[in-house]
C-alpha atoms as a PDB file:
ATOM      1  CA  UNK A   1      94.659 145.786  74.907  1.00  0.00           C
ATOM      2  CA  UNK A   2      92.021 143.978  73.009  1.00  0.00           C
ATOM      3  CA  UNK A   3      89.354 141.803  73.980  1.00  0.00           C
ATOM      4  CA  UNK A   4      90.779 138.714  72.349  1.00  0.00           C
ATOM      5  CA  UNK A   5      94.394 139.222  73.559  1.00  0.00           C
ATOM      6  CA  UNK A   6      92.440 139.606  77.353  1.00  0.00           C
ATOM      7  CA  UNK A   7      90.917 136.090  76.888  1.00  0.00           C
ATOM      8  CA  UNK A   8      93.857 134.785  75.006  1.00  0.00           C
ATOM      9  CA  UNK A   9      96.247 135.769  78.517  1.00  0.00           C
ATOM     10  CA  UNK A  10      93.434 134.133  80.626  1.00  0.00           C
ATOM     11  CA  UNK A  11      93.294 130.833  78.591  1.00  0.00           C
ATOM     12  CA  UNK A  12      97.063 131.012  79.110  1.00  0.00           C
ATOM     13  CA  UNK A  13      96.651 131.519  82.393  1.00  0.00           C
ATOM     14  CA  UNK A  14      94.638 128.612  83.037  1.00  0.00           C
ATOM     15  CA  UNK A  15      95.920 126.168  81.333  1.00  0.00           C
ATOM     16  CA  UNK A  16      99.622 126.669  83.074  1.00  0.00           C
ATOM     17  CA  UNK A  17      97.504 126.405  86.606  1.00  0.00           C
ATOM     18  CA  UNK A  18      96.378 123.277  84.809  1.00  0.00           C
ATOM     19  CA  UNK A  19     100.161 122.302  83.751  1.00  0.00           C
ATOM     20  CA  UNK A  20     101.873 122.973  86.814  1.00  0.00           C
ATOM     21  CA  UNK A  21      99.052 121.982  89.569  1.00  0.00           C
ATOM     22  CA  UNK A  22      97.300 118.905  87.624  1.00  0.00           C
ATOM     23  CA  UNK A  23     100.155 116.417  88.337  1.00  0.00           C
ATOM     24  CA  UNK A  24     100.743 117.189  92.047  1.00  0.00           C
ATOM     25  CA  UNK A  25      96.567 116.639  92.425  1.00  0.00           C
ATOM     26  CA  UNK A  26      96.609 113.802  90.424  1.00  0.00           C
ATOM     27  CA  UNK A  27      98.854 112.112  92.353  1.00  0.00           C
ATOM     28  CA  UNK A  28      97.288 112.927  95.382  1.00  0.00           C
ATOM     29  CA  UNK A  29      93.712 112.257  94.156  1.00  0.00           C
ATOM     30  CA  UNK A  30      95.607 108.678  92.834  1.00  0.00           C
ATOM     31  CA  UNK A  31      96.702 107.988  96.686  1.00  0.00           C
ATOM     32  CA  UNK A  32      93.661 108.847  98.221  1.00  0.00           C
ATOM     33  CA  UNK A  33      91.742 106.711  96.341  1.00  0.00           C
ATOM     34  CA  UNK A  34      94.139 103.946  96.717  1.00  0.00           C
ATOM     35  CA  UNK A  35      94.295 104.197 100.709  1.00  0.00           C
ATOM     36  CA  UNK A  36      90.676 104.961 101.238  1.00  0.00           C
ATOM     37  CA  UNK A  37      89.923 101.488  98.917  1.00  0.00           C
ATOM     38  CA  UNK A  38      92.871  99.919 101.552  1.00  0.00           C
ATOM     39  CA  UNK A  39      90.879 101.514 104.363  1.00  0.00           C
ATOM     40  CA  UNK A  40      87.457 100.276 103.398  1.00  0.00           C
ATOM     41  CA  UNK A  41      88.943  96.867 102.736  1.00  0.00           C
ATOM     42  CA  UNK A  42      90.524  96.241 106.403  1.00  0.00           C
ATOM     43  CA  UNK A  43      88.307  98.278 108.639  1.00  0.00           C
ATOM     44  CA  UNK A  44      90.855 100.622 109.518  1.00  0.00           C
ATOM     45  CA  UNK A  45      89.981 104.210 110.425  1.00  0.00           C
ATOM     46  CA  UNK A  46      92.655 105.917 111.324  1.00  0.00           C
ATOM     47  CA  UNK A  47      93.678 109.265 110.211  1.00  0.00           C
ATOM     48  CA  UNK A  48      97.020 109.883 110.186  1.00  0.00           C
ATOM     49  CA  UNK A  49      96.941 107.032 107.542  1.00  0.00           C
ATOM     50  CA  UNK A  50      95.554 108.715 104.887  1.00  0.00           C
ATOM     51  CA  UNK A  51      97.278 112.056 105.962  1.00  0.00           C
ATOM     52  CA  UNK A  52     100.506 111.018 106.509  1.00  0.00           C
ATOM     53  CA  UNK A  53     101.649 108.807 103.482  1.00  0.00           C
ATOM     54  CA  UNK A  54      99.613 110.924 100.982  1.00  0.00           C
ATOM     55  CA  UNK A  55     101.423 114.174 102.399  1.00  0.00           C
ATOM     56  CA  UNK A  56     105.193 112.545 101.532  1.00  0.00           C
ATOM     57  CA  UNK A  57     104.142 111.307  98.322  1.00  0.00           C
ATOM     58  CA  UNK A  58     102.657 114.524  97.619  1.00  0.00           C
ATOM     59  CA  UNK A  59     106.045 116.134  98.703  1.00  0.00           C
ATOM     60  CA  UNK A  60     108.023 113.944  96.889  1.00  0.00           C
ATOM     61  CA  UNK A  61     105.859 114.270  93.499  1.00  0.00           C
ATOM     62  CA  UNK A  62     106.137 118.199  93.996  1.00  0.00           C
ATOM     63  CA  UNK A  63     110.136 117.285  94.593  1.00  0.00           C
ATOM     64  CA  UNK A  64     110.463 115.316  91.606  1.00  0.00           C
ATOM     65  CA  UNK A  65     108.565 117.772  89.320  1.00  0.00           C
ATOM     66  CA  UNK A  66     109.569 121.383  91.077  1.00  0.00           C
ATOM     67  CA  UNK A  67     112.214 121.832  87.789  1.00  0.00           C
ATOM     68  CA  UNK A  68     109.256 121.474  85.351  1.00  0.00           C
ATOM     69  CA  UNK A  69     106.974 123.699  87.127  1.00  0.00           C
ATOM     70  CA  UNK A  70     109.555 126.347  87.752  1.00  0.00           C
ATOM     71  CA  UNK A  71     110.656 126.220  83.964  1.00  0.00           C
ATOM     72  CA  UNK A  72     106.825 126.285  82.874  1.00  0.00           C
ATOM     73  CA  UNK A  73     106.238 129.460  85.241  1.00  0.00           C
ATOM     74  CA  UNK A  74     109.510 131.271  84.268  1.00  0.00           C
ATOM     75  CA  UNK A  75     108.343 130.987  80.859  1.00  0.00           C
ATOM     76  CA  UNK A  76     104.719 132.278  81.293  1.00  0.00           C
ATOM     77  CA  UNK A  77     106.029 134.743  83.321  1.00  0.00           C
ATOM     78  CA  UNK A  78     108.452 135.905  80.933  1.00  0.00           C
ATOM     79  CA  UNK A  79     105.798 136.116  77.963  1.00  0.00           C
ATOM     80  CA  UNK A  80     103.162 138.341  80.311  1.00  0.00           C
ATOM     81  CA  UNK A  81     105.876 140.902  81.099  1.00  0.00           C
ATOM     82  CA  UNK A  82     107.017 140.942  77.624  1.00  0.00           C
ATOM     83  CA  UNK A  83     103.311 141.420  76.790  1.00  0.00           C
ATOM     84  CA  UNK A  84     103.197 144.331  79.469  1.00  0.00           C
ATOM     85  CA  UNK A  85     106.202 146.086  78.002  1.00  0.00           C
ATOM     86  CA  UNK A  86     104.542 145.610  74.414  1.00  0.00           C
ATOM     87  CA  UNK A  87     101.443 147.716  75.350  1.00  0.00           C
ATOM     88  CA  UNK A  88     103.240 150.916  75.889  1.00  0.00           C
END
């Protein structure tokens, strides 16, 4: 295996951990942000409201797009092992 096909599999690699994990922390970084400004604005410090409504929106984000992220996987999967049985 060459050193361009090596980076080429890692830049893969990365961007499908981008792909598949950017929404689900983008909606969580989206929530945060929205109860911490709600928290700031009434004085109200209480944990399990930030934990608890950003942890079933988070759920039902990774819900909603589990059948992207499992198609986006299969596929990179798929292309590495092809790749693996293409070396020998």
């Amino acid at each position: 295996m060459e050193f361009d096909s090596n980076i080429e599999h890692l830049r893969l690699a990365y961007w499908n951990i981008l792909m598949t994990g950017g929404p689900i922390l983008a909606v969580a970084l989206c929530i945060g942000l929205f109860i911490g400004v709600f928290q700031a604005a009434t004085s109200i410090n209480e944990a399990t409201l930030s934990f608890v409504p950003k942890l079933v929106i988070v759920m039902g984000a990774m819900g909603l797009t589990s059948g992207y992220m499992l198609n986006r996987m299969s596929d990179y999967f798929a292309f590495i092992f092809e790749s693996i049985a293409a070396i020998h």
